[in-house]
N, C-alpha and C. Protein backbone atom coordinates (compact mmCIF):
# COMPACT_ATOMS: atom_id res chain seq x y z
N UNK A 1 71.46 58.19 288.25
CA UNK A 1 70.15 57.56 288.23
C UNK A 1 69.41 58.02 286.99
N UNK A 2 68.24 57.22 286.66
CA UNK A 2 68.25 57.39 285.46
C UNK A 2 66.38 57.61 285.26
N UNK A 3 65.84 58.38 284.48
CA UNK A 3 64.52 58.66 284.98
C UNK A 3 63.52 58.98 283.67
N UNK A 4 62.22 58.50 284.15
CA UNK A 4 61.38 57.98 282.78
C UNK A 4 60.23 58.66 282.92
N UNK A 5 59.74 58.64 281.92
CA UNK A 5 58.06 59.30 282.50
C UNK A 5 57.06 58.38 282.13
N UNK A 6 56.27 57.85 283.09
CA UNK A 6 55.05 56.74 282.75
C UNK A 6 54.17 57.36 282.89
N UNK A 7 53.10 56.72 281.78
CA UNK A 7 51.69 57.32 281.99
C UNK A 7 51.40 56.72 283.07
N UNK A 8 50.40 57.43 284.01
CA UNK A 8 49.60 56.32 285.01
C UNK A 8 47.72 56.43 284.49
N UNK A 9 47.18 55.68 284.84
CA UNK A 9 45.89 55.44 284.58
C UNK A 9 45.18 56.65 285.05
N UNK A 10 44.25 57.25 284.96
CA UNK A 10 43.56 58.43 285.64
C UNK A 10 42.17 57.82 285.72
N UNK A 11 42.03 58.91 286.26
CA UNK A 11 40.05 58.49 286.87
C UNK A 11 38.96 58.19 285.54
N UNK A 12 39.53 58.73 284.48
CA UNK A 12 38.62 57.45 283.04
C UNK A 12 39.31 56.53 283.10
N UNK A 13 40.72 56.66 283.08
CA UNK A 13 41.15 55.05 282.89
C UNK A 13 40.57 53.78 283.73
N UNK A 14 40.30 54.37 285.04
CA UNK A 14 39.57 53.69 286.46
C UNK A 14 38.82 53.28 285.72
N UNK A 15 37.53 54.00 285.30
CA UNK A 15 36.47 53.64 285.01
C UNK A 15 36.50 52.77 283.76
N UNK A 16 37.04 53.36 282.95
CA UNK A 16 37.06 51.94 281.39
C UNK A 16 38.00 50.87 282.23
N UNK A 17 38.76 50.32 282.92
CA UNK A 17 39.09 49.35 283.52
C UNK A 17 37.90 48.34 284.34
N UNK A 18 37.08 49.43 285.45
CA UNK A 18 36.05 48.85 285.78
C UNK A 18 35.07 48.40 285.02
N UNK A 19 35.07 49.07 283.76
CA UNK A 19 33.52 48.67 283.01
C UNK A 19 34.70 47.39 282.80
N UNK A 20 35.43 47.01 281.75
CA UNK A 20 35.58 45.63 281.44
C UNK A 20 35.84 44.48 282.64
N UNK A 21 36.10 44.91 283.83
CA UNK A 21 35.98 44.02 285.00
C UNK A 21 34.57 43.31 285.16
N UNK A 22 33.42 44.10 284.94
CA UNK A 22 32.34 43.89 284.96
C UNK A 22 31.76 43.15 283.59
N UNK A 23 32.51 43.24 282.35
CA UNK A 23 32.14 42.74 281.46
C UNK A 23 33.15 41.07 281.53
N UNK A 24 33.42 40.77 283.03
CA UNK A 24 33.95 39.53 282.55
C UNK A 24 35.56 39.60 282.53
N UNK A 25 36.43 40.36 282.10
CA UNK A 25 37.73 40.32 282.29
C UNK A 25 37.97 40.28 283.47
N UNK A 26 39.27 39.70 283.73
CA UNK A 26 40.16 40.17 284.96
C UNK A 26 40.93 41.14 285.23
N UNK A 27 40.90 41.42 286.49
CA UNK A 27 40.81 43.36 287.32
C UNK A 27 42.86 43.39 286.27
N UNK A 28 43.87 42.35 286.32
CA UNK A 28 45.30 42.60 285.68
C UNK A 28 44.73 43.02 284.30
N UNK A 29 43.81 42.07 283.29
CA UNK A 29 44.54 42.37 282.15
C UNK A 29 43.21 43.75 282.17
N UNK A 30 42.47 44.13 282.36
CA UNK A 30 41.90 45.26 282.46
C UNK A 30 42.71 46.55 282.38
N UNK A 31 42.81 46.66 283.46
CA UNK A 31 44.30 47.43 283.70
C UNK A 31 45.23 47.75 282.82
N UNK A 32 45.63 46.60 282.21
CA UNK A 32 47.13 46.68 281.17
C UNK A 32 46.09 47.02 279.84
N UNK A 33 44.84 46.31 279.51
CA UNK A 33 44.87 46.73 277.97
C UNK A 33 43.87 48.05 278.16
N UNK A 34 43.56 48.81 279.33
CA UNK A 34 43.22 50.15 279.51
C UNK A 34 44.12 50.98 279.41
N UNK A 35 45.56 50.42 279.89
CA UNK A 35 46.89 51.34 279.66
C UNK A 35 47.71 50.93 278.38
N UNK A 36 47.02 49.70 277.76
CA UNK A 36 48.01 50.05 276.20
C UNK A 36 47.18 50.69 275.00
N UNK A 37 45.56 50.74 275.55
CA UNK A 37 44.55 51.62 274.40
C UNK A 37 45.36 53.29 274.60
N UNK A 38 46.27 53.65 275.67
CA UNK A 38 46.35 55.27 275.54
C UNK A 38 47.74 55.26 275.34
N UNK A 39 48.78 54.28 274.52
CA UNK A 39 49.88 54.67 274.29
C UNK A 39 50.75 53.78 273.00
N UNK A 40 51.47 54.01 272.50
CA UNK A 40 52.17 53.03 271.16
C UNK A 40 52.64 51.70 271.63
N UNK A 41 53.07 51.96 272.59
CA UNK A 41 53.61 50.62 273.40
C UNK A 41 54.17 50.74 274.98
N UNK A 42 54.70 49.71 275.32
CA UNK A 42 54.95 49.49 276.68
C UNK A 42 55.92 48.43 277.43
N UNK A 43 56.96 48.96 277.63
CA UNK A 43 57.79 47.54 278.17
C UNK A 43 56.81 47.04 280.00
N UNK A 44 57.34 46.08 280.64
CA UNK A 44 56.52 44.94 281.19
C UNK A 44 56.62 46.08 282.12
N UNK A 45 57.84 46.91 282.92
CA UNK A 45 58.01 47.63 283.61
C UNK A 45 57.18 49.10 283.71
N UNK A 46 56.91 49.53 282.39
CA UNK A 46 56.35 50.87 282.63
C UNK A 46 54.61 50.61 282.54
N UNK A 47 54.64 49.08 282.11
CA UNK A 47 52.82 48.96 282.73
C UNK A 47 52.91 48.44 283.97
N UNK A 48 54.15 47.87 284.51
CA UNK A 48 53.60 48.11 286.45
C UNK A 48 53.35 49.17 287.21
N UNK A 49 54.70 50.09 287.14
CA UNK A 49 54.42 51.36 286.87
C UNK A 49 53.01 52.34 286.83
N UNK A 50 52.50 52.03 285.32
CA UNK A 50 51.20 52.66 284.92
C UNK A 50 49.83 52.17 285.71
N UNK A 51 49.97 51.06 285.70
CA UNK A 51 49.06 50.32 286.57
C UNK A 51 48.67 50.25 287.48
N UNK A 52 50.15 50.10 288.42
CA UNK A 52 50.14 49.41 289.77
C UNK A 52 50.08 48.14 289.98
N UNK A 53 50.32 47.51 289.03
CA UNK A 53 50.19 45.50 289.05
C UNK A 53 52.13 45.17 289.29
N UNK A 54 51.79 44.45 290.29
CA UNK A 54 53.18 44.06 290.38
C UNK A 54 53.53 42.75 288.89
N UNK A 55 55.13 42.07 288.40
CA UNK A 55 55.69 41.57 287.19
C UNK A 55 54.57 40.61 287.32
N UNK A 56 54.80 40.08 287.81
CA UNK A 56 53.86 38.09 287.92
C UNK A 56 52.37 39.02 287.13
N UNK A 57 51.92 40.00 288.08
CA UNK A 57 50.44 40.04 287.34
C UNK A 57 50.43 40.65 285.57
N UNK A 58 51.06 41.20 285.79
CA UNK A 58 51.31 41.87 284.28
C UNK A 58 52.00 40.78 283.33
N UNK A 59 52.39 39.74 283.49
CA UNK A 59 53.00 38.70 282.63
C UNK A 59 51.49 38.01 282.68
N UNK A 60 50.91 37.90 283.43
CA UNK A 60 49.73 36.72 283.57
C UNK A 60 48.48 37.69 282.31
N UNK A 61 48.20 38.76 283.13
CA UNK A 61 47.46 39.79 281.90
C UNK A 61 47.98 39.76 280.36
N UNK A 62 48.88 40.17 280.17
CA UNK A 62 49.42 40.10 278.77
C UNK A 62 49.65 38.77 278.35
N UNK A 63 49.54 37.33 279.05
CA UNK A 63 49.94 36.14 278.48
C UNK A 63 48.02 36.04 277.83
N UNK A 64 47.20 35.95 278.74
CA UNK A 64 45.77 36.15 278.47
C UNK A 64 45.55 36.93 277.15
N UNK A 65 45.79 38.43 277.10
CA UNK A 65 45.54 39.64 276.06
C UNK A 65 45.88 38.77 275.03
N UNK A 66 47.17 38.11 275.45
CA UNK A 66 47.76 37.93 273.27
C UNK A 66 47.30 36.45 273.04
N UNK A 67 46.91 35.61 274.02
CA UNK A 67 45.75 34.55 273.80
C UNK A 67 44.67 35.21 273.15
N UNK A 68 43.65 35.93 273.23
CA UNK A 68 42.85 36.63 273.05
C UNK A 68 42.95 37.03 271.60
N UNK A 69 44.53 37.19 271.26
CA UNK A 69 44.92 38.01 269.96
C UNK A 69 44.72 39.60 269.77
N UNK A 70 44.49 40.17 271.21
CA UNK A 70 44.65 41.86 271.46
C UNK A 70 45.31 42.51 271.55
N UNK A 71 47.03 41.96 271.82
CA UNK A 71 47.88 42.35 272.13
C UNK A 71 49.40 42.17 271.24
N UNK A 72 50.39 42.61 270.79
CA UNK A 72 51.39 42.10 270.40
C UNK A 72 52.25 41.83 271.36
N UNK A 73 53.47 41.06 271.47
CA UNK A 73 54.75 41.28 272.30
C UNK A 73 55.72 41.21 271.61
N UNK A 74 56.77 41.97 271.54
CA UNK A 74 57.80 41.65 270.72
C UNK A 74 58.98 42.13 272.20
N UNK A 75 60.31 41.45 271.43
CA UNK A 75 61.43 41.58 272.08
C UNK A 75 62.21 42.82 271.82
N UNK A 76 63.18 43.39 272.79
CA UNK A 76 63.76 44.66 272.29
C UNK A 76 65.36 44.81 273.18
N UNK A 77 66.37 44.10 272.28
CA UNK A 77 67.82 44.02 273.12
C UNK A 77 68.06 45.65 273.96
N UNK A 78 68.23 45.27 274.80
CA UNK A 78 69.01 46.48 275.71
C UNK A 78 70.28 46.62 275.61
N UNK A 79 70.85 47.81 275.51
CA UNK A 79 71.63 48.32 275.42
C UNK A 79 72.82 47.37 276.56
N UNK A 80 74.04 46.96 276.38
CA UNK A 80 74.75 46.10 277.06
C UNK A 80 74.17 44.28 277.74
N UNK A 81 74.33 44.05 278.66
CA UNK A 81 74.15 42.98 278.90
C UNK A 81 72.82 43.33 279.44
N UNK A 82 72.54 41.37 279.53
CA UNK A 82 70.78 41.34 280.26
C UNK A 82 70.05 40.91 279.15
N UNK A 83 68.69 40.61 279.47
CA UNK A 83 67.69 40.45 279.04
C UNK A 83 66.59 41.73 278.07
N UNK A 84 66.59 41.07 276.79
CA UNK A 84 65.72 41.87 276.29
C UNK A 84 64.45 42.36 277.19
N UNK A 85 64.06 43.68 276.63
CA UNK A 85 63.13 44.29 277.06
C UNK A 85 61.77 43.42 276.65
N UNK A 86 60.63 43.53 276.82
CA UNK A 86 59.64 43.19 276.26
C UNK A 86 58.48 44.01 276.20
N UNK A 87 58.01 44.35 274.70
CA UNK A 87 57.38 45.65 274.90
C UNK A 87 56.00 44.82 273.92
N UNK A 88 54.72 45.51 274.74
CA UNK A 88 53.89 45.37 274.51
C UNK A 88 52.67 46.44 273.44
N UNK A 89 52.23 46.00 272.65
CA UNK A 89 51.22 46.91 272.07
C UNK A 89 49.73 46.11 271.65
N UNK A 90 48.98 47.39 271.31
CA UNK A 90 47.77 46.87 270.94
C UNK A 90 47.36 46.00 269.51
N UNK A 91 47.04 45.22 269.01
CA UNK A 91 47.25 44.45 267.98
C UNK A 91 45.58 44.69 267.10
N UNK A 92 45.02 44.99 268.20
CA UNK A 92 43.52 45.54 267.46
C UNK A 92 43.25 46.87 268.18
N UNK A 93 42.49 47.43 267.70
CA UNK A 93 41.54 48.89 267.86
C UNK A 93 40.61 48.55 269.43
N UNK A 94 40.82 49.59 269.95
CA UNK A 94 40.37 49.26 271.40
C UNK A 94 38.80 49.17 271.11
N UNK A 95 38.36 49.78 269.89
CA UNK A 95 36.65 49.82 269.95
C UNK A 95 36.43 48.71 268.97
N UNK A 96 37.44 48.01 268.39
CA UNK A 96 37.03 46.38 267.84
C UNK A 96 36.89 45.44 269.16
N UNK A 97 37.87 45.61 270.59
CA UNK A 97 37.54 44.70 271.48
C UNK A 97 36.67 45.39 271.92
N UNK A 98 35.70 46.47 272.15
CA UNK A 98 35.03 46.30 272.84
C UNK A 98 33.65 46.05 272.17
N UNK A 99 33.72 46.22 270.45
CA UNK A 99 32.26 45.12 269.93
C UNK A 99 32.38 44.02 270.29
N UNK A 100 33.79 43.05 270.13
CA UNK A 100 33.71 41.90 270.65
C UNK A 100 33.13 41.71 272.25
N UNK A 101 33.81 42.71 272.92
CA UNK A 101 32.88 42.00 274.41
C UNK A 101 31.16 42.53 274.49
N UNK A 102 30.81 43.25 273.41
CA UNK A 102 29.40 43.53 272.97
C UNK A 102 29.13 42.10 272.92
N UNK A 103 29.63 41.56 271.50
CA UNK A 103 28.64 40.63 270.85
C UNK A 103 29.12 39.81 272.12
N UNK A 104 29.97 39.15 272.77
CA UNK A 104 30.08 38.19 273.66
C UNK A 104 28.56 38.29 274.78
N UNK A 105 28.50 40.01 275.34
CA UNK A 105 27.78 39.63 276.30
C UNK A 105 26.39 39.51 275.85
N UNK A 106 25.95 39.90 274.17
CA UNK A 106 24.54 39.71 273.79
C UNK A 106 24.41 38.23 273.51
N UNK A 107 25.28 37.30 272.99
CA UNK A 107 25.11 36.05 273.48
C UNK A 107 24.94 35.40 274.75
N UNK A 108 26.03 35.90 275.86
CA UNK A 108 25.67 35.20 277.31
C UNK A 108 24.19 35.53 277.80
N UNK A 109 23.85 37.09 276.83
CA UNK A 109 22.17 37.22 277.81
C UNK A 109 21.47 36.22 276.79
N UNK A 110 21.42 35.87 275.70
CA UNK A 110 20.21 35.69 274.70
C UNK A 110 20.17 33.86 275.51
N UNK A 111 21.34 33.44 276.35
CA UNK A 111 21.65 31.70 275.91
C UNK A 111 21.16 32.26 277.60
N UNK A 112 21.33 32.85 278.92
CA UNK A 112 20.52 32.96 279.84
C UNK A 112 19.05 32.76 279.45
N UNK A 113 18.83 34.29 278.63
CA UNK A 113 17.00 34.16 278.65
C UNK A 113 16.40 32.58 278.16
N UNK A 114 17.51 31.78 277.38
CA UNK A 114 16.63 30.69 277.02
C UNK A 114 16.49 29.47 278.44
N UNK A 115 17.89 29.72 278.78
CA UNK A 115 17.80 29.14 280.43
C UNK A 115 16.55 29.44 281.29
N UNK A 116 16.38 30.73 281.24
CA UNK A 116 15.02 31.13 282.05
C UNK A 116 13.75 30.52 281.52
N UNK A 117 14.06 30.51 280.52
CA UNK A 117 12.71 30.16 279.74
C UNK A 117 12.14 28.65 280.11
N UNK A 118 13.47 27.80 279.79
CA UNK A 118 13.66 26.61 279.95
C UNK A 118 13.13 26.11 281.60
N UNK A 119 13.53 26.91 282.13
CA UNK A 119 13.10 27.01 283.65
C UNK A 119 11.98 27.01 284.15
N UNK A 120 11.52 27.87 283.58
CA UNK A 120 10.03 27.95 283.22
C UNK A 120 8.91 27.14 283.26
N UNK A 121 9.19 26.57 281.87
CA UNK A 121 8.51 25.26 281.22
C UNK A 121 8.66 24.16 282.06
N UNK A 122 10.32 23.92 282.88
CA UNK A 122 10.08 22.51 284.17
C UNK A 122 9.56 22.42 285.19
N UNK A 123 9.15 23.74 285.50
CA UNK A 123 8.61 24.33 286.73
C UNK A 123 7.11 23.84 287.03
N UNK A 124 6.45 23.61 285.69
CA UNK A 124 5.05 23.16 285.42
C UNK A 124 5.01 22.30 285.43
């Protein structure tokens, strides 16, 4: 048998997962790009692993991330038969996505307050 060592998420990782849940992401790719900001890379397996997201969610997270353009995927032949590995990394700086979900959420408030505003004014 054959044996690996995965990072798993710890109680900051919890928490920087939760803050971007709250900023709008979903609780999978949260998770995965909280566990690829603390390592070089990651095949699909050692972020279920790290996570706790079973394959389906971790393919759905990382199909999102590299929509996004946050993420790389590249292929990686395994040793004998089967299917390449697929290993994942970060493609930007974890504190470039998180100005981006800055400037995202100072737009969603600035285009609310004008909603309110707007609200306002029909109200009269």
């Amino acid at each position: 048998m054959k044996t690996i060592d995965v990072r798993l998420l710890d109680e900051k990782d919890e928490e920087i997962a939760d803050a971007l849940v709250f900023l709008g992401m979903s609780r999978h790719a949260a998770r995965t790009i909280t566990y690829l900001q603390n390592v070089d890379g990651a095949t699909s397996s050692e972020l279920e692993s790290g996570t706790g997201l079973r394959q389906p969610e971790v393919s759905i997270a990382a199909k999102d991330l590299e929509e996004r353009g946050w993420i790389n995927r590249r292929e990686e032949k395994k040793p004998g038969k089967g299917r390449p590995h697929k290993i994942y990394s970060l493609k930007i700086k974890f504190d470039d996505i998180i100005a981006l979900l800055e400037e995202q959420q100072k737009i969603g408030f600035e285009e609310a307050q004008l909603k309110i505003g707007r609200l306002k004014e029909l109200k009269q």
